[in-house]
Protein backbone atom coordinates (compact mmCIF):
# COMPACT_ATOMS: atom_id res chain seq x y z
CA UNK A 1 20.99 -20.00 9.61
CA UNK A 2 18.07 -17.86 10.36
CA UNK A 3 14.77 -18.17 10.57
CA UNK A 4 11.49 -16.41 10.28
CA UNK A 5 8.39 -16.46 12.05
CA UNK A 6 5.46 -17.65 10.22
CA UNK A 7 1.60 -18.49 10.38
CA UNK A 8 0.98 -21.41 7.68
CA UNK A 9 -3.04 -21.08 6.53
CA UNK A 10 -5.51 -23.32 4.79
CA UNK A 11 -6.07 -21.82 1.30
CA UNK A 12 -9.31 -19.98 1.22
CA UNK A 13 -11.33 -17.99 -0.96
CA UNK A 14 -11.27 -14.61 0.20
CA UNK A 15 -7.13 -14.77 0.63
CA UNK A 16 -7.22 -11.39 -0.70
CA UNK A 17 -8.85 -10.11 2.63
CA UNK A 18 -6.76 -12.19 4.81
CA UNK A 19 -3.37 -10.70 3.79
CA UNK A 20 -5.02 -7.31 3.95
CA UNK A 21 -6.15 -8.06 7.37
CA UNK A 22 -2.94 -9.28 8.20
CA UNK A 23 -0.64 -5.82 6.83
CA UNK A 24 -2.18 -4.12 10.06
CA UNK A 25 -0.35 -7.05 12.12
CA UNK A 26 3.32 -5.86 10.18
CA UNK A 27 3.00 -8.49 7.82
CA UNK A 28 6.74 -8.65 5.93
CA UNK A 29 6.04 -11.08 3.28
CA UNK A 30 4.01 -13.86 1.19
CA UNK A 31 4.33 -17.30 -0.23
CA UNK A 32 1.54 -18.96 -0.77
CA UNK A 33 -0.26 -19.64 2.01
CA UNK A 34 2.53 -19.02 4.18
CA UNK A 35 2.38 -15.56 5.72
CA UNK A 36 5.45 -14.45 7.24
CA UNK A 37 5.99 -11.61 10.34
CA UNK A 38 9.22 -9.29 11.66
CA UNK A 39 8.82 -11.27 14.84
CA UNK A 40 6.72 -13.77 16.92
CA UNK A 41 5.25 -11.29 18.53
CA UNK A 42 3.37 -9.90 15.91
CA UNK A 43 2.52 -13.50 14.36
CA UNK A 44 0.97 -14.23 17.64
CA UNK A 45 -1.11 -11.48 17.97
CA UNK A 46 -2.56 -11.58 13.90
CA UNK A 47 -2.98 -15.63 14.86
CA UNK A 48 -5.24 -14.41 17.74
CA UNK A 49 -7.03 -11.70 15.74
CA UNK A 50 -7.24 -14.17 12.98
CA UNK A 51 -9.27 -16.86 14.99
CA UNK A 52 -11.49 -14.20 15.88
CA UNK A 53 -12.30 -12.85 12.30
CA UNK A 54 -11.68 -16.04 10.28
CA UNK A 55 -13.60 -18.39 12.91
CA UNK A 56 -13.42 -21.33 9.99
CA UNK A 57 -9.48 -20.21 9.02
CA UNK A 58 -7.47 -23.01 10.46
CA UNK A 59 -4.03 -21.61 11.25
CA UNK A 60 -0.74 -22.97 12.40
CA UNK A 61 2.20 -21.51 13.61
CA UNK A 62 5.92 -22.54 12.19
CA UNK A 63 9.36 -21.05 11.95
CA UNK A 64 10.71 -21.01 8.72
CA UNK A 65 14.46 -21.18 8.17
CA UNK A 66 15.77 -18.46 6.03
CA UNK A 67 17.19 -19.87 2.66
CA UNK A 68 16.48 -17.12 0.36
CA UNK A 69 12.48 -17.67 0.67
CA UNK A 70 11.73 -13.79 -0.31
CA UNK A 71 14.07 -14.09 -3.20
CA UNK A 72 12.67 -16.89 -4.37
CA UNK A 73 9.03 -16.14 -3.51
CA UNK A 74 9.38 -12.68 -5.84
CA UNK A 75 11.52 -14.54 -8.84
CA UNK A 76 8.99 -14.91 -11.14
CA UNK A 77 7.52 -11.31 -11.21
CA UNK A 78 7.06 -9.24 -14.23
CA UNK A 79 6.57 -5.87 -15.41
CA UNK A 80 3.27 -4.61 -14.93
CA UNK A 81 1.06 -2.22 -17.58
CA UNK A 82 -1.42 0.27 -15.83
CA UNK A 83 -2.49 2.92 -18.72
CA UNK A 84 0.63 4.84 -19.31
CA UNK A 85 2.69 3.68 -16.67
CA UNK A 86 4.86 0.22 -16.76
CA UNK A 87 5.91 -1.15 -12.99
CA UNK A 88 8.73 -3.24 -12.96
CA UNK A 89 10.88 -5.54 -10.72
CA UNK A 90 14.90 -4.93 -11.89
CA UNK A 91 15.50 -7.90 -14.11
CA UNK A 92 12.99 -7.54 -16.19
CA UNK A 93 12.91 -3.26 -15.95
CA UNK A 94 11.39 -1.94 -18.86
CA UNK A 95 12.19 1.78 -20.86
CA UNK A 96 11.08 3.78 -19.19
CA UNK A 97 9.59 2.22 -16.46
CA UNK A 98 9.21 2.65 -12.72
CA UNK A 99 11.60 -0.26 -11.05
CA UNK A 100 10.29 -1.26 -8.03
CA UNK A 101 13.05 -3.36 -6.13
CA UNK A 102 10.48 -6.36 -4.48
CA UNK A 103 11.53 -7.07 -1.00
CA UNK A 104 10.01 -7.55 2.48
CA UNK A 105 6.84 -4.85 1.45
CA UNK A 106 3.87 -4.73 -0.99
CA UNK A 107 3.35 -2.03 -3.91
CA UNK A 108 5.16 -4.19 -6.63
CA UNK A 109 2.21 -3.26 -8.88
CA UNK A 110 0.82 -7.01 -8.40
CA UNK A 111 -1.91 -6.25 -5.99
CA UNK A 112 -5.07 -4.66 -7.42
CA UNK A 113 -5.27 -2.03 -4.91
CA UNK A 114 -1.75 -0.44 -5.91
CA UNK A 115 -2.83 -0.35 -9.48
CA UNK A 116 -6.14 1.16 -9.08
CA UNK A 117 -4.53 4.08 -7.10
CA UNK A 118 -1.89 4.04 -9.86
CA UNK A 119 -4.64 4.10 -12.49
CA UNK A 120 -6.21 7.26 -10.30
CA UNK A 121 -3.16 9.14 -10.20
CA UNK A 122 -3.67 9.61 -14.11
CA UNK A 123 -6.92 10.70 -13.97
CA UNK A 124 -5.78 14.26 -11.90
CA UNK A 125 -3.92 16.52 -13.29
CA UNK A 126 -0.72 16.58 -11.27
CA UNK A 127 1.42 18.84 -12.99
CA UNK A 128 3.24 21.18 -10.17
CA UNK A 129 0.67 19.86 -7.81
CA UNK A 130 2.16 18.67 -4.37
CA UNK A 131 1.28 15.39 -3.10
CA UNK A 132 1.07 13.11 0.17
CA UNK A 133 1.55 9.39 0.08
CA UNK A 134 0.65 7.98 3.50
CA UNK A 135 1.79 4.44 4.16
CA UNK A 136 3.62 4.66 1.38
CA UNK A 137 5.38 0.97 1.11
CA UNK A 138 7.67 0.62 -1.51
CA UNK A 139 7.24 4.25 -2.70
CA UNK A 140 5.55 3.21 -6.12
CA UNK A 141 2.64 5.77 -5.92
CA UNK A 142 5.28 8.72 -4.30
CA UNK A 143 7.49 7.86 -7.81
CA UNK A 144 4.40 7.21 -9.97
CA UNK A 145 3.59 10.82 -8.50
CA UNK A 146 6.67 12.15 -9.56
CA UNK A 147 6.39 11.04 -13.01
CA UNK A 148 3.30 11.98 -14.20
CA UNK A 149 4.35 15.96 -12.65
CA UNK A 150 3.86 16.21 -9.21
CA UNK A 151 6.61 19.39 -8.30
CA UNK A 152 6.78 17.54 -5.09
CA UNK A 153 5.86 14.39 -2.96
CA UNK A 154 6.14 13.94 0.83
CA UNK A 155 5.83 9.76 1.32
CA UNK A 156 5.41 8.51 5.17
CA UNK A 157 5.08 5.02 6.43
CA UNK A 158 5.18 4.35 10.58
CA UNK A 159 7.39 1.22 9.27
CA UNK A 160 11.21 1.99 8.98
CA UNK A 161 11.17 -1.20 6.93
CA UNK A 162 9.58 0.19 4.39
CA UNK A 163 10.95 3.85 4.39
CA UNK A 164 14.17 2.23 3.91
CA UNK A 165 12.71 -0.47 0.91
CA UNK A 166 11.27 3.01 -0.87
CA UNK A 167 14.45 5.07 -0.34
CA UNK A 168 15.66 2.43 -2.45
CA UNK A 169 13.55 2.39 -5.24
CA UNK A 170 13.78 5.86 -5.15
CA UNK A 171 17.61 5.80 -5.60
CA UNK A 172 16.69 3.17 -8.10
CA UNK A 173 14.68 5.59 -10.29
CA UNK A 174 17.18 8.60 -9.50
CA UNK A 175 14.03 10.41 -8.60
CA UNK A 176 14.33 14.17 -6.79
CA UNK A 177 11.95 16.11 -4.83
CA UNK A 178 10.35 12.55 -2.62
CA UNK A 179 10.73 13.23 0.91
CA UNK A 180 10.73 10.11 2.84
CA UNK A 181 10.04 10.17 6.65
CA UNK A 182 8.92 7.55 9.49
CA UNK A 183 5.79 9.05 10.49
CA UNK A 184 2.38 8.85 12.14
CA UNK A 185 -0.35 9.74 10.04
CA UNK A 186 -2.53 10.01 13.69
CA UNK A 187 0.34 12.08 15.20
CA UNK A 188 2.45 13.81 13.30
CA UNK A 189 2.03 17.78 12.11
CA UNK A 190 2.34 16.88 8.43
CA UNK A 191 0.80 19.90 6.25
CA UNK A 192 -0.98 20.29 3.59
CA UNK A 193 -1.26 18.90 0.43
CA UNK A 194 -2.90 19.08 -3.50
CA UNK A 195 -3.18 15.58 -3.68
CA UNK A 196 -3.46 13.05 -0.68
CA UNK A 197 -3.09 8.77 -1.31
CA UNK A 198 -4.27 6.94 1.45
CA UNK A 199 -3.98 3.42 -0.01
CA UNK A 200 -4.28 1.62 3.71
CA UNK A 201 -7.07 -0.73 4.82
CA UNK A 202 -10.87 0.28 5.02
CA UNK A 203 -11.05 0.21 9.24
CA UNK A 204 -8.05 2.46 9.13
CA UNK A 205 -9.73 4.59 6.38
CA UNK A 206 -12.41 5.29 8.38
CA UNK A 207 -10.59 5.54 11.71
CA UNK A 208 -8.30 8.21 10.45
CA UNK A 209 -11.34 10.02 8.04
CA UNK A 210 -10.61 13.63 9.76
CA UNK A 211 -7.30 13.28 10.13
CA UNK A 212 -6.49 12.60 5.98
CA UNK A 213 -8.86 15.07 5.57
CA UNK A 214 -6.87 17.71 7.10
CA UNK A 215 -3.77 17.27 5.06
CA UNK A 216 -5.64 18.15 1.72
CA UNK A 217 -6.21 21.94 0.65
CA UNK A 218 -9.52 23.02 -0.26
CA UNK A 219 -10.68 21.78 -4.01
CA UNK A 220 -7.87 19.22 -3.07
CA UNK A 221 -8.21 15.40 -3.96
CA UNK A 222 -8.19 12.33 -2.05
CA UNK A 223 -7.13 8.85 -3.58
CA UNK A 224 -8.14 6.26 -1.71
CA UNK A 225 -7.98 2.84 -1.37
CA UNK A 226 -7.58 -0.65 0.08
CA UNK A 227 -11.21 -1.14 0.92
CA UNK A 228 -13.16 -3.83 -0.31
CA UNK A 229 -16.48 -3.84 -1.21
CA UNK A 230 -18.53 -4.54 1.90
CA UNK A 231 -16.66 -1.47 3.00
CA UNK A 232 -17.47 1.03 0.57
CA UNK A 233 -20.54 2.35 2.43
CA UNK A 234 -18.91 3.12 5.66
CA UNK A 235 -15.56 4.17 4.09
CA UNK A 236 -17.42 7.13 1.80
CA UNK A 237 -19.69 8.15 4.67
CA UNK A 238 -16.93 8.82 6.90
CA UNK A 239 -15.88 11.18 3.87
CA UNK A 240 -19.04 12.57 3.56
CA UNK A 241 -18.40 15.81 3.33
CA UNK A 242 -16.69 15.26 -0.22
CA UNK A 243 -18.21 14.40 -3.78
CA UNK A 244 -17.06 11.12 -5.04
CA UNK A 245 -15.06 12.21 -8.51
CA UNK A 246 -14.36 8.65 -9.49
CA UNK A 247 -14.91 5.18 -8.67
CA UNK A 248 -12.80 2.05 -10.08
CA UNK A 249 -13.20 -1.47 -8.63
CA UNK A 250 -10.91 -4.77 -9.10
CA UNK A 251 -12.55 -7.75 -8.45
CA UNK A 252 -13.83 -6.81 -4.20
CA UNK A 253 -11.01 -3.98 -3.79
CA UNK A 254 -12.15 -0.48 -4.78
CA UNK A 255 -10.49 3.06 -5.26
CA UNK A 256 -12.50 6.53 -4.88
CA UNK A 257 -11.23 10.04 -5.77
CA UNK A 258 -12.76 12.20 -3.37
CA UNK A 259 -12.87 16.27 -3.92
CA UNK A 260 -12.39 18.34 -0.56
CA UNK A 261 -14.54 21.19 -0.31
């Protein structure tokens, strides 16, 4: 039997910003207060950065034999309602609905940041628009996308992992016209776009301001999020250049729609 590496924490308050600190550090999955990694090496290196930013955090790391934990971790999910669209794991897929297979990723619907960008998405028009969906996940908002009338969506991720979860739910939905690709948002030559979703972390945000700039057209929109509050400030000034079109928060995590010039 397997087993997976693991960094067991103290429960804390602001758990939220832990795990989003830790997706940077290719975070594959949660239970409780257990966060679990693709291999030690990348435990080892979010238990360092962890110490750092989480001084008071007390950490410890395990290996966790592999008995189904994921499986069981994800059992009890249930559809989710965000305006018009329903998000739901298989056994418990609603009509209609987008199924989103939960696995070793995030974007089951369950996290506020996925449905603020999901409650965004159907606030543009996106009939025949084209759309980017940059670290896309599980594909959710690429398929969300889809459904509410994008003519086509490009979704990239720089983890395989997750290419290959969102190529499943996109079989899953029997969607057309989602191009999946392993990609580089800092790197790649990508194109432009209508609609761009950027729902990462706020230092990355920032870090990569010009760069998710460049894939929208003129008059196009920007969706994003996975920035908390404390954030907000720096995140829109390294957009400043755009109007702020909208503005939803979830308890600390925010979403902006952004208008490129």
């Amino acid at each position: 039997m397997g087993s997976w590496p693991a960094l067991q924490l103290q429960q804390a308050d602001d758990d939220d910003l832990v795990q989003a600190f830790l997706i940077d550090y290719n975070l594959a999955a949660v239970e409780g207060s257990t966060f679990f990694f693709h291999n030690p090496d990348d435990r080892d290196r979010a238990a360092v950065a962890l110490r750092a930013s989480f001084p008071a955090l007390e950490t410890r790391a395990v290996e966790v034999a592999d008995e189904d934990w994921a499986a069981r971790s994800q059992a009890n999910l249930r559809s989710v309602r965000v305006g018009a669209l329903v998000v739901s794991p298989p056994w418990d897929a609603q009509p209609g609905s987008l199924v989103i297979q939960p696995s070793m990723g995030f974007g089951t619907g369950h996290h506020a940041t996925t449905r603020l960008c999901l409650a965004a998405l159907q606030q543009i028009p996106l009939n025949d628009r084209t759309v980017i969906d940059i670290g896309t996940g599980s594909g959710v908002l690429a398929i969300a996308a889809r459904r509410l009338g994008a003519s086509g969506v490009l979704a990239i991720d720089d983890d395989a992992d997750a290419i290959a979860a969102a190529e499943e739910n996109v079989r899953l939905n029997q969607e057309s016209r989602i191009a999946l690709e392993v990609a580089d948002l800092r790197a790649s030559k990508i194109g432009q776009f209508d609609i761009v979703t950027a729902n990462l972390t706020g230092g990355l945000l920032i870090a990569s301001a010009d760069r998710l700039l460049s894939f929208a057209i003129a008059g196009g929109r920007l969706v994003l999020s996975g920035f908390m509050e404390h954030e907000e400030r720096d995140v829109i000034a390294a957009f400043a250049a755009c109007p702020v079109e909208h503005r939803t928060q979830e308890d600390e995590w925010l979403c902006a729609v952004l208008r490129r010039p």
